[in-house]
PDB file of N, CA and C in Angstrom:
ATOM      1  N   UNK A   1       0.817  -1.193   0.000  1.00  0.00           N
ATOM      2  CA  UNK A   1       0.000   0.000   0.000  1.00  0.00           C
ATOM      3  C   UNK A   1       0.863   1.261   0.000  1.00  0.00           C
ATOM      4  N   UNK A   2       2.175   1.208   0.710  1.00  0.00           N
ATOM      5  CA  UNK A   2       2.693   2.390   0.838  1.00  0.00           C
ATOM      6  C   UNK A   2       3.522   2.696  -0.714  1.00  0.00           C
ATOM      7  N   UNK A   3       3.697   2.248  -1.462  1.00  0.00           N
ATOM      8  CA  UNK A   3       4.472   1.625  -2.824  1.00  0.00           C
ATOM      9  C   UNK A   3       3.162   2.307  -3.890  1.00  0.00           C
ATOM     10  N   UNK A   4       1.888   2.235  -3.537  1.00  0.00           N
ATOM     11  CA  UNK A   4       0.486   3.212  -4.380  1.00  0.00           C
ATOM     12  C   UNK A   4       0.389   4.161  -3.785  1.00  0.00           C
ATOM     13  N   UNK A   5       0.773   4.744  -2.677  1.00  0.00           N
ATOM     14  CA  UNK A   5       0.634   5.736  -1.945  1.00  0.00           C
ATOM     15  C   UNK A   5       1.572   6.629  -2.621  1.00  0.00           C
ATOM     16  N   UNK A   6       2.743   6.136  -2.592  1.00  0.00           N
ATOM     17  CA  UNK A   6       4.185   7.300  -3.061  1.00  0.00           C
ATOM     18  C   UNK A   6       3.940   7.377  -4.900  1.00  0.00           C
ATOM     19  N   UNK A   7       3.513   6.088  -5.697  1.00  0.00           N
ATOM     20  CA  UNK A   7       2.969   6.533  -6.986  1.00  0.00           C
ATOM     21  C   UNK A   7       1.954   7.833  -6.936  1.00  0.00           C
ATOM     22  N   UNK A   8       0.993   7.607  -6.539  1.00  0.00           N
ATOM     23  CA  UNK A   8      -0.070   8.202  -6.715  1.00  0.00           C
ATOM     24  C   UNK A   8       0.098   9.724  -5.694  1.00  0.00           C
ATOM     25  N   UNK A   9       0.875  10.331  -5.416  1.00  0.00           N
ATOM     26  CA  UNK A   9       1.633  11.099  -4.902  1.00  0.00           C
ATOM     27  C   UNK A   9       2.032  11.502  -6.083  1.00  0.00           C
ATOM     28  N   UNK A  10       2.672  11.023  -6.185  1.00  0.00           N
ATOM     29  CA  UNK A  10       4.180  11.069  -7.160  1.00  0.00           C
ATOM     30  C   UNK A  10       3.506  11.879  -8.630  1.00  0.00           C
ATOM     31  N   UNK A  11       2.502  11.050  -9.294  1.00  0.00           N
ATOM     32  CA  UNK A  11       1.728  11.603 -10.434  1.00  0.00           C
ATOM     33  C   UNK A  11       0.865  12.580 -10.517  1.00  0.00           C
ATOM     34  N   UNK A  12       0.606  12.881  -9.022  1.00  0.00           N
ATOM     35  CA  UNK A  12      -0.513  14.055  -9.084  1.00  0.00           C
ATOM     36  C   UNK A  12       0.202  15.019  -8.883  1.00  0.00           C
ATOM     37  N   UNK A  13       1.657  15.011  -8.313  1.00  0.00           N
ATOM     38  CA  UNK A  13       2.777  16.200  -8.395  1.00  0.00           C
ATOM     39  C   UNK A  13       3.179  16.987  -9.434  1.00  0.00           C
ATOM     40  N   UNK A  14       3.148  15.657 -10.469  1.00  0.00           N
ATOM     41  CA  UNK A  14       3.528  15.963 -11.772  1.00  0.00           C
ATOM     42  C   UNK A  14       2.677  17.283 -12.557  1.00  0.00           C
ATOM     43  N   UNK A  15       1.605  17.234 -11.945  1.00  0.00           N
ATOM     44  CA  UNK A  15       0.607  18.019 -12.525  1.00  0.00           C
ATOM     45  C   UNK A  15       0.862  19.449 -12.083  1.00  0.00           C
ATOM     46  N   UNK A  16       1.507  19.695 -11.041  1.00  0.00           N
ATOM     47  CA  UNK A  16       1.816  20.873 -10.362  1.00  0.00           C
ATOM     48  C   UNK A  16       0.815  21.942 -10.176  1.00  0.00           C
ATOM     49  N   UNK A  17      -0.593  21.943  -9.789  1.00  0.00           N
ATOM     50  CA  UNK A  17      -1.807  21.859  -9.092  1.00  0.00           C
ATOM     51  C   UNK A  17      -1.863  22.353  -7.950  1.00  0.00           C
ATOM     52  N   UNK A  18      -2.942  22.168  -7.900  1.00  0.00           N
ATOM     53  CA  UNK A  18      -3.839  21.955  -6.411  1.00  0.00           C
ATOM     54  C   UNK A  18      -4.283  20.510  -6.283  1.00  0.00           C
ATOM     55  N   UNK A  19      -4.065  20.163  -4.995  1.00  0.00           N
ATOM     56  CA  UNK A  19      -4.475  19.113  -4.503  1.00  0.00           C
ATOM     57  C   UNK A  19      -4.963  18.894  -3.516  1.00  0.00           C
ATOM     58  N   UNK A  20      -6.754  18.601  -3.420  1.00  0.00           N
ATOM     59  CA  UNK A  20      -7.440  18.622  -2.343  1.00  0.00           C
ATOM     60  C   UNK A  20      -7.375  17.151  -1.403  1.00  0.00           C
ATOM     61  N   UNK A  21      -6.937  17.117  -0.004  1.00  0.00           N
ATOM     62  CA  UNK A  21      -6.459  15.758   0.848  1.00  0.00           C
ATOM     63  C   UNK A  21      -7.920  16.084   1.853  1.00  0.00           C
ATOM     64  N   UNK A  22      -8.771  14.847   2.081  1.00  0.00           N
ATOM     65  CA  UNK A  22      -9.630  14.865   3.000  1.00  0.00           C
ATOM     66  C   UNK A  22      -9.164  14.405   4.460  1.00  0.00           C
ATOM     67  N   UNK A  23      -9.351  15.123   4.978  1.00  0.00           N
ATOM     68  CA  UNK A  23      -8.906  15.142   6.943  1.00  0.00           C
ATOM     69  C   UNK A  23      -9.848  15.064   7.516  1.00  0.00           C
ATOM     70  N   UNK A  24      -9.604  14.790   8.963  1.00  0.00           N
ATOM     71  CA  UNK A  24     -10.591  15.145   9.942  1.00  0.00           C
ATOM     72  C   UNK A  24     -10.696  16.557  10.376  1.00  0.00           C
ATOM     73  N   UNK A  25     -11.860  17.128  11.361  1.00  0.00           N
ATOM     74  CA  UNK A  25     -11.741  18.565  10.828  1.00  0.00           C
ATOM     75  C   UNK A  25     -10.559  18.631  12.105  1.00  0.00           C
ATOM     76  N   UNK A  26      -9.940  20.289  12.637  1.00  0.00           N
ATOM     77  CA  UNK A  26      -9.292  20.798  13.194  1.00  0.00           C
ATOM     78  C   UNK A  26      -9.920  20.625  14.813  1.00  0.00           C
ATOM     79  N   UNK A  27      -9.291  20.184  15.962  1.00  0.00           N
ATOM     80  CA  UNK A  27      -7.860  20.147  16.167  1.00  0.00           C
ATOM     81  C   UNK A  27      -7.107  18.613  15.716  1.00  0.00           C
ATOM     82  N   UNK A  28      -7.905  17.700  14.759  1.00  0.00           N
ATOM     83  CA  UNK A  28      -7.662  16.831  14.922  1.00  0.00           C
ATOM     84  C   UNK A  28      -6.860  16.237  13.360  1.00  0.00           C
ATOM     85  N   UNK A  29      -6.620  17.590  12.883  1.00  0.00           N
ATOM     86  CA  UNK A  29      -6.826  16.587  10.833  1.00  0.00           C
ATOM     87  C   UNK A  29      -5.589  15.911  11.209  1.00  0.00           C
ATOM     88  N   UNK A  30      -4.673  15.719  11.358  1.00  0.00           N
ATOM     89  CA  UNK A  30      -3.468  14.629  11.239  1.00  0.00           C
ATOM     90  C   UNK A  30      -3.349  14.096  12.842  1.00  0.00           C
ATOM     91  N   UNK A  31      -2.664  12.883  12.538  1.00  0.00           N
ATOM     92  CA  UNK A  31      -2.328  11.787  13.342  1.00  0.00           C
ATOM     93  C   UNK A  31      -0.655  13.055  14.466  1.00  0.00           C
ATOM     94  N   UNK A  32      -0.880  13.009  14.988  1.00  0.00           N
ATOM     95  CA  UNK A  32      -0.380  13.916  15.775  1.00  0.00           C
ATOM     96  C   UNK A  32       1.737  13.213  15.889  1.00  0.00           C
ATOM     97  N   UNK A  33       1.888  12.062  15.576  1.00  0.00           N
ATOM     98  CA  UNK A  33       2.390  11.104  15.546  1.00  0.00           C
ATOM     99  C   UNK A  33       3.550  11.338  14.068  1.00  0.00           C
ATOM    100  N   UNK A  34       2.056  11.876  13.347  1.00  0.00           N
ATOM    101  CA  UNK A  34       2.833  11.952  11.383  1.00  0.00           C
ATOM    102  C   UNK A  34       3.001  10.538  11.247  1.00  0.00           C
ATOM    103  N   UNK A  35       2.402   9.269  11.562  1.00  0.00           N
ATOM    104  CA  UNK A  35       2.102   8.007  11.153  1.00  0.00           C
ATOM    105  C   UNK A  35       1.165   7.379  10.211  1.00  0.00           C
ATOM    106  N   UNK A  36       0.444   8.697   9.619  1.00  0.00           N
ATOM    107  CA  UNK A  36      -0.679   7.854   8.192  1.00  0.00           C
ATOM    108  C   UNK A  36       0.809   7.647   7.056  1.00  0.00           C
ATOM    109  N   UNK A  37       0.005   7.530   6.350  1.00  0.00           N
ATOM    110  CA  UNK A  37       0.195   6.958   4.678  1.00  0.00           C
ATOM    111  C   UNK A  37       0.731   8.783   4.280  1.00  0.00           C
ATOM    112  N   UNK A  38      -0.517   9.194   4.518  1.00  0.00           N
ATOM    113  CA  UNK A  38      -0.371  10.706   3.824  1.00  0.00           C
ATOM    114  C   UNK A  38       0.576  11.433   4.414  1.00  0.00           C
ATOM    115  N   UNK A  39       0.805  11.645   5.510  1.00  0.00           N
ATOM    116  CA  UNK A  39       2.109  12.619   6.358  1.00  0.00           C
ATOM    117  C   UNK A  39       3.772  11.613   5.818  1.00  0.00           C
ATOM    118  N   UNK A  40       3.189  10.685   6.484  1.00  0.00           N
ATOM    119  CA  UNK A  40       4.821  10.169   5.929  1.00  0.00           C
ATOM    120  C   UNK A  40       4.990  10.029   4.709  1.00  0.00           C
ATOM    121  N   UNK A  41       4.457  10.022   3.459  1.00  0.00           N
ATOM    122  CA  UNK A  41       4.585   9.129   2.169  1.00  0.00           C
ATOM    123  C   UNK A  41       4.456  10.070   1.420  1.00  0.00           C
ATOM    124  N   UNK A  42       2.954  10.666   1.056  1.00  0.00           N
ATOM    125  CA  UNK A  42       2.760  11.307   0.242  1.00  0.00           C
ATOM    126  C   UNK A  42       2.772  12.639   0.702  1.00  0.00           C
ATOM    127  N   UNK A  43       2.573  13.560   1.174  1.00  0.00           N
ATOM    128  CA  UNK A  43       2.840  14.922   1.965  1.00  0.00           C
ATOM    129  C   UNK A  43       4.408  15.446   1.893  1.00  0.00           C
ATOM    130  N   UNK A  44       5.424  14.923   1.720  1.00  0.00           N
ATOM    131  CA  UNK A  44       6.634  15.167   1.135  1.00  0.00           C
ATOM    132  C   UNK A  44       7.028  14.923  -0.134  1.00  0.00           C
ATOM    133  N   UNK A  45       6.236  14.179  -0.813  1.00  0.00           N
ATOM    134  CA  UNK A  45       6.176  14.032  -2.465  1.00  0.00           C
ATOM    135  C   UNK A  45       5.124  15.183  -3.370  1.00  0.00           C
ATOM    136  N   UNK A  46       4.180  15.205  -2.348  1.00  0.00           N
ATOM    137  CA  UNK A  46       3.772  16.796  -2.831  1.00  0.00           C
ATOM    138  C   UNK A  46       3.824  17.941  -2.573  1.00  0.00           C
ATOM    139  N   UNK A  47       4.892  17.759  -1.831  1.00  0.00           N
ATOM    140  CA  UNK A  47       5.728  19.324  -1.711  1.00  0.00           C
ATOM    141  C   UNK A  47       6.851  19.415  -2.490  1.00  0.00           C
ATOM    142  N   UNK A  48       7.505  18.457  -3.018  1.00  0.00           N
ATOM    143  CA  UNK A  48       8.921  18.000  -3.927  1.00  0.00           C
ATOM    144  C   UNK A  48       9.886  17.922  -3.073  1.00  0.00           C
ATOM    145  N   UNK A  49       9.610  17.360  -1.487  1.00  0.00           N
ATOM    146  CA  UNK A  49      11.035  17.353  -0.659  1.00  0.00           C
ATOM    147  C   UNK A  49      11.941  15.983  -1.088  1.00  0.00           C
ATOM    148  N   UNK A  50      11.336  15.690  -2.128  1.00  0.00           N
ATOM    149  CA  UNK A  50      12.060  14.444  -2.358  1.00  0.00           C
ATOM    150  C   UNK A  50      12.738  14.525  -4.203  1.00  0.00           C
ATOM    151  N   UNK A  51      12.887  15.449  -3.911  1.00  0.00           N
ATOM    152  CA  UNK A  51      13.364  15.940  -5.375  1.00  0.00           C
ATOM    153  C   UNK A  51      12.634  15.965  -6.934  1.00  0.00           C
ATOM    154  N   UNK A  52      11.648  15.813  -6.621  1.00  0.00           N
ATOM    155  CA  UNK A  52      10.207  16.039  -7.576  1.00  0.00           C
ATOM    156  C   UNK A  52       9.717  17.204  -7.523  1.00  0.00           C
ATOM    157  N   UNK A  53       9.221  17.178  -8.995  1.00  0.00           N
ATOM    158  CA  UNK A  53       7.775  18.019  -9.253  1.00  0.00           C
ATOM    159  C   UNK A  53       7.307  18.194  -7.706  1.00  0.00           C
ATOM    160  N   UNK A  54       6.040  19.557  -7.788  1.00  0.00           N
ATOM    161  CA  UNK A  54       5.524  19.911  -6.705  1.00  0.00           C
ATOM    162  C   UNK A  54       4.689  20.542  -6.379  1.00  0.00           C
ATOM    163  N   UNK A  55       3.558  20.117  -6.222  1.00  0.00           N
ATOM    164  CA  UNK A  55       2.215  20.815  -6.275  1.00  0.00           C
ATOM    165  C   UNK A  55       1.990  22.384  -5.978  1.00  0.00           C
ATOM    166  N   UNK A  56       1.010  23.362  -6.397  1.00  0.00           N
ATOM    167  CA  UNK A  56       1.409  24.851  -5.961  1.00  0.00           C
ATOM    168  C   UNK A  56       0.953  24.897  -4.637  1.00  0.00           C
ATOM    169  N   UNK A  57      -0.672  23.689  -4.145  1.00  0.00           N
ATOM    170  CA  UNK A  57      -0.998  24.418  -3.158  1.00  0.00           C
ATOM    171  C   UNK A  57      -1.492  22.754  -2.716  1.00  0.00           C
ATOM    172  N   UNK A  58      -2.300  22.383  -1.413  1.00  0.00           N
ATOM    173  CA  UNK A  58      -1.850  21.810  -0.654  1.00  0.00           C
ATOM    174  C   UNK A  58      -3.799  22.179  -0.222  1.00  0.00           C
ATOM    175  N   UNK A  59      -5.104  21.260  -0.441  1.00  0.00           N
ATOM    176  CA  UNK A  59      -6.267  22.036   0.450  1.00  0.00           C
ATOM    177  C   UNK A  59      -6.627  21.051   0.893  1.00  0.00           C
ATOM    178  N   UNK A  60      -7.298  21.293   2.242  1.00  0.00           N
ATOM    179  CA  UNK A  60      -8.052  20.289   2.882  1.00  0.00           C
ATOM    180  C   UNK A  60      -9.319  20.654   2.999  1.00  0.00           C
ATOM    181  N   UNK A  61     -10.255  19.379   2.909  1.00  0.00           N
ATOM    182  CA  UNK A  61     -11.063  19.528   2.758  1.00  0.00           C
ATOM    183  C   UNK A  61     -12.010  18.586   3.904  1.00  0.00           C
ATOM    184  N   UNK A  62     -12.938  18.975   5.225  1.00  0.00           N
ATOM    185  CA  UNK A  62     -13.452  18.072   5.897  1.00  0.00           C
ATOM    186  C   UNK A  62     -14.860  17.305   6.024  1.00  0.00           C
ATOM    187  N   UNK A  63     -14.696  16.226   5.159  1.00  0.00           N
ATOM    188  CA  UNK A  63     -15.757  15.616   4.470  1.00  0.00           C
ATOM    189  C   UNK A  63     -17.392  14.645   5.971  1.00  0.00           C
ATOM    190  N   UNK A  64     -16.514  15.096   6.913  1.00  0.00           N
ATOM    191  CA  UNK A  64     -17.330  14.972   8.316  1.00  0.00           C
ATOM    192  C   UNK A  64     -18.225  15.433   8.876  1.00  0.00           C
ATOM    193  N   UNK A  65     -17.832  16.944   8.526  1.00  0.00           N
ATOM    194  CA  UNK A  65     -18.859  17.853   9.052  1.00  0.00           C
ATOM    195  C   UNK A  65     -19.843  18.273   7.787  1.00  0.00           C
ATOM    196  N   UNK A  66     -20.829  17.624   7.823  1.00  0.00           N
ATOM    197  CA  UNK A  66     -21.898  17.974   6.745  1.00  0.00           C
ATOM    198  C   UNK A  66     -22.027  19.114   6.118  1.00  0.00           C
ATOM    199  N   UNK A  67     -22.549  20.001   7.058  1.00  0.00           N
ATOM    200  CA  UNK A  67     -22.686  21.511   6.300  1.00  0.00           C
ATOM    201  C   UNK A  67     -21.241  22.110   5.916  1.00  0.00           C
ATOM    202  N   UNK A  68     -20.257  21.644   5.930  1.00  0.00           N
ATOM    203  CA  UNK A  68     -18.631  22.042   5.545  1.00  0.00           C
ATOM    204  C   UNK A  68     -18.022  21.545   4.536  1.00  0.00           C
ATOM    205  N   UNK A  69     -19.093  20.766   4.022  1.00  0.00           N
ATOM    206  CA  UNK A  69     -18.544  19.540   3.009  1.00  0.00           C
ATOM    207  C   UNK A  69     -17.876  20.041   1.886  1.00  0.00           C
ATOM    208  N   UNK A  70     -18.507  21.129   0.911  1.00  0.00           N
ATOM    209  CA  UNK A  70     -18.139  22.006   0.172  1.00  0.00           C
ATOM    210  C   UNK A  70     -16.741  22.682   0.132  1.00  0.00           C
ATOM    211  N   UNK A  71     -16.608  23.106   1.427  1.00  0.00           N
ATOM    212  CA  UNK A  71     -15.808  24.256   2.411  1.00  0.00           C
ATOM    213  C   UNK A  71     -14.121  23.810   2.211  1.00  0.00           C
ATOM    214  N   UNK A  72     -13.546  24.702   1.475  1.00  0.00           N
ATOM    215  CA  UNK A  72     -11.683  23.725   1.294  1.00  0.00           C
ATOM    216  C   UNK A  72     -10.747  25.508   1.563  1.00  0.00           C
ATOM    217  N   UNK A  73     -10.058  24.861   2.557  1.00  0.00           N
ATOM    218  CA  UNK A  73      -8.918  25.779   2.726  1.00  0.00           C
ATOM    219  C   UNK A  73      -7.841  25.311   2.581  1.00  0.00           C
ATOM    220  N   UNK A  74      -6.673  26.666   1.893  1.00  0.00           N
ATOM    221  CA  UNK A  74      -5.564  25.985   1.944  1.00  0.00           C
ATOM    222  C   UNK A  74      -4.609  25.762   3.171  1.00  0.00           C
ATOM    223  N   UNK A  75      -3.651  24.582   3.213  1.00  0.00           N
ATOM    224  CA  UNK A  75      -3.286  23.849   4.061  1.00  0.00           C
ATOM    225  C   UNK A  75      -1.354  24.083   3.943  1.00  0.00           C
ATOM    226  N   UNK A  76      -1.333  24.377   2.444  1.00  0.00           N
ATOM    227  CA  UNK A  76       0.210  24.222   2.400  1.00  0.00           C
ATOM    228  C   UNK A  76       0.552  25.392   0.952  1.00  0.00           C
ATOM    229  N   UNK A  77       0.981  26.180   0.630  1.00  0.00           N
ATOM    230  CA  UNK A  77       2.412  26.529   1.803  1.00  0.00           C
ATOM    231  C   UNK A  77       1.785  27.851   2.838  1.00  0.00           C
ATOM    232  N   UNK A  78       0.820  28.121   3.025  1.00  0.00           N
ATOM    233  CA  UNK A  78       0.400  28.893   4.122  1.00  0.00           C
ATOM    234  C   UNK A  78      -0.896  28.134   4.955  1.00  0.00           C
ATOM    235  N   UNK A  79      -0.903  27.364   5.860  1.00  0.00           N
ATOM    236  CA  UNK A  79      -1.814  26.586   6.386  1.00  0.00           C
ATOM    237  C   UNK A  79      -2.501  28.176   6.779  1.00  0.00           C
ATOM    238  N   UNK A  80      -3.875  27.757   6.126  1.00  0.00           N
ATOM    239  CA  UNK A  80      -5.290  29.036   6.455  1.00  0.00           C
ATOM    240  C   UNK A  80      -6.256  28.440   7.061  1.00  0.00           C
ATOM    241  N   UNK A  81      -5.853  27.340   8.275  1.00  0.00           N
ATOM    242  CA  UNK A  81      -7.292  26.685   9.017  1.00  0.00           C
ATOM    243  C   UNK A  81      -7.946  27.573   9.913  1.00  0.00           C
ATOM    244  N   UNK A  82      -7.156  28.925  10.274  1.00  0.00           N
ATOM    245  CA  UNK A  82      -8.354  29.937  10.662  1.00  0.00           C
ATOM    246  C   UNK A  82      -9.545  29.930   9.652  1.00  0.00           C
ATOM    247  N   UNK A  83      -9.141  30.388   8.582  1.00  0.00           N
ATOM    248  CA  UNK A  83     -10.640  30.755   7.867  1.00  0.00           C
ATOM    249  C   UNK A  83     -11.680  29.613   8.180  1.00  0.00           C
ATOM    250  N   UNK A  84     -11.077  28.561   8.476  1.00  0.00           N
ATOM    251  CA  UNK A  84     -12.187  27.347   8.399  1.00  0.00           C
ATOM    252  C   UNK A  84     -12.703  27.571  10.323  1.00  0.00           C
ATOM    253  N   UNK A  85     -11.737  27.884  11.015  1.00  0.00           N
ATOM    254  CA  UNK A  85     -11.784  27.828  12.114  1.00  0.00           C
ATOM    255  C   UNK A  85     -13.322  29.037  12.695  1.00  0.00           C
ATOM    256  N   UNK A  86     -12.863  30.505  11.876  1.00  0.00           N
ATOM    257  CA  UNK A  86     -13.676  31.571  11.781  1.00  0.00           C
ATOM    258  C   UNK A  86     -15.431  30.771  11.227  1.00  0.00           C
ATOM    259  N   UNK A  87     -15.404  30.172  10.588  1.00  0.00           N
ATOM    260  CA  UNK A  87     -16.707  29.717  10.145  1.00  0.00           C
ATOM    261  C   UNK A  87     -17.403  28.112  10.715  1.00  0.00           C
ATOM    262  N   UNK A  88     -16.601  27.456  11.577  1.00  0.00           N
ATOM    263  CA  UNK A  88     -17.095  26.519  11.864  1.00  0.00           C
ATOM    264  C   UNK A  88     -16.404  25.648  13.086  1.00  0.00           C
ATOM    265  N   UNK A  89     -15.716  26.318  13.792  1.00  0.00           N
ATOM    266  CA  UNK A  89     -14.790  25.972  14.800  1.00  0.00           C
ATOM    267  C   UNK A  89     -16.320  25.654  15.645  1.00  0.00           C
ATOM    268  N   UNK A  90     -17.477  26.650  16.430  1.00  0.00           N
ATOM    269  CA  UNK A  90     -18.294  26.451  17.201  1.00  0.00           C
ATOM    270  C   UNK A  90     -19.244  25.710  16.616  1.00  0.00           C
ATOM    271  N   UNK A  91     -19.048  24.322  16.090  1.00  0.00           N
ATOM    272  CA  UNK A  91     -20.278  23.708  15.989  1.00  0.00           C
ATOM    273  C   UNK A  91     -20.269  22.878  17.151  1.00  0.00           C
ATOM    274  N   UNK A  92     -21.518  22.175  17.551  1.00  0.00           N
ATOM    275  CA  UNK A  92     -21.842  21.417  18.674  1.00  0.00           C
ATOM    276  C   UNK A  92     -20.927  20.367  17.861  1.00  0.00           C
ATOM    277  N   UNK A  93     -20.725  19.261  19.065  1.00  0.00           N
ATOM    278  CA  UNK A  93     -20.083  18.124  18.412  1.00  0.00           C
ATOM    279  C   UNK A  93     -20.444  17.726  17.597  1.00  0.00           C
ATOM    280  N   UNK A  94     -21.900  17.250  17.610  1.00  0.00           N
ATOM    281  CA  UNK A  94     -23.158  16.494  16.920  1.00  0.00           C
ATOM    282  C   UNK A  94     -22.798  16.925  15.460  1.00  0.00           C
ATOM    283  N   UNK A  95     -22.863  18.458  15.593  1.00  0.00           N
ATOM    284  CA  UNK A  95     -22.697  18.748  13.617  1.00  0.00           C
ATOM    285  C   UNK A  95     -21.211  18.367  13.126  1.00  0.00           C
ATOM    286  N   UNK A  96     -20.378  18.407  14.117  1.00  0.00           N
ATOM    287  CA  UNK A  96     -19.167  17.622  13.696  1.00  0.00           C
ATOM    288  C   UNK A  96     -19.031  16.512  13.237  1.00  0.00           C
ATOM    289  N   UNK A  97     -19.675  15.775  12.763  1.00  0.00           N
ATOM    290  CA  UNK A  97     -19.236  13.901  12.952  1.00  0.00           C
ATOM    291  C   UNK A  97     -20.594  14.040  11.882  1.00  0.00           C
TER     292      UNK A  97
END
């Protein structure tokens, strides 16, 4: 799996783009650890720290919270999770999940 992970990384770099990654919403979108697939594998292949092509921008998008579903900020190279924070940080849990 990690061997389709760094391809498929690897080819969508090529495109030098935007690339929208679905997370959990904030304080929680990454494994705090940097132990998924995406932080270790692909998240340095689409930045080109590995001597590649390199995407322009970096959005997340949190496919959890229903009414946010739409809703994508960018994440990389200026993480803007205020703006997401400004519009949806106070939901009850309930609309979270």
């Amino acid at each position: 799996m990690q061997g389709a992970s760094a391809l498929f990384a690897y080819h969508i770099a090529l495109e030098e783009g935007t690339v929208t990654v679905p997370t959990p919403p904030p304080p929680e979108r990454f494994n705090p650890f940097g132990e998924t697939n995406y932080q270790a594998i692909e998240e340095p292949i689409l930045k080109g720290k590995l001597g590649t092509n390199r995407v322009s921008h970096i959005e997340l998008v949190h496919l959890t919270v229903t009414i946010a579903q739409e809703f994508r900020y960018q994440f990389w190279p200026v993480d803007q999770a205020d703006s997401w924070d400004s519009q949806f940080k106070n939901l009850a849990p309930q609309q979270r999940s």
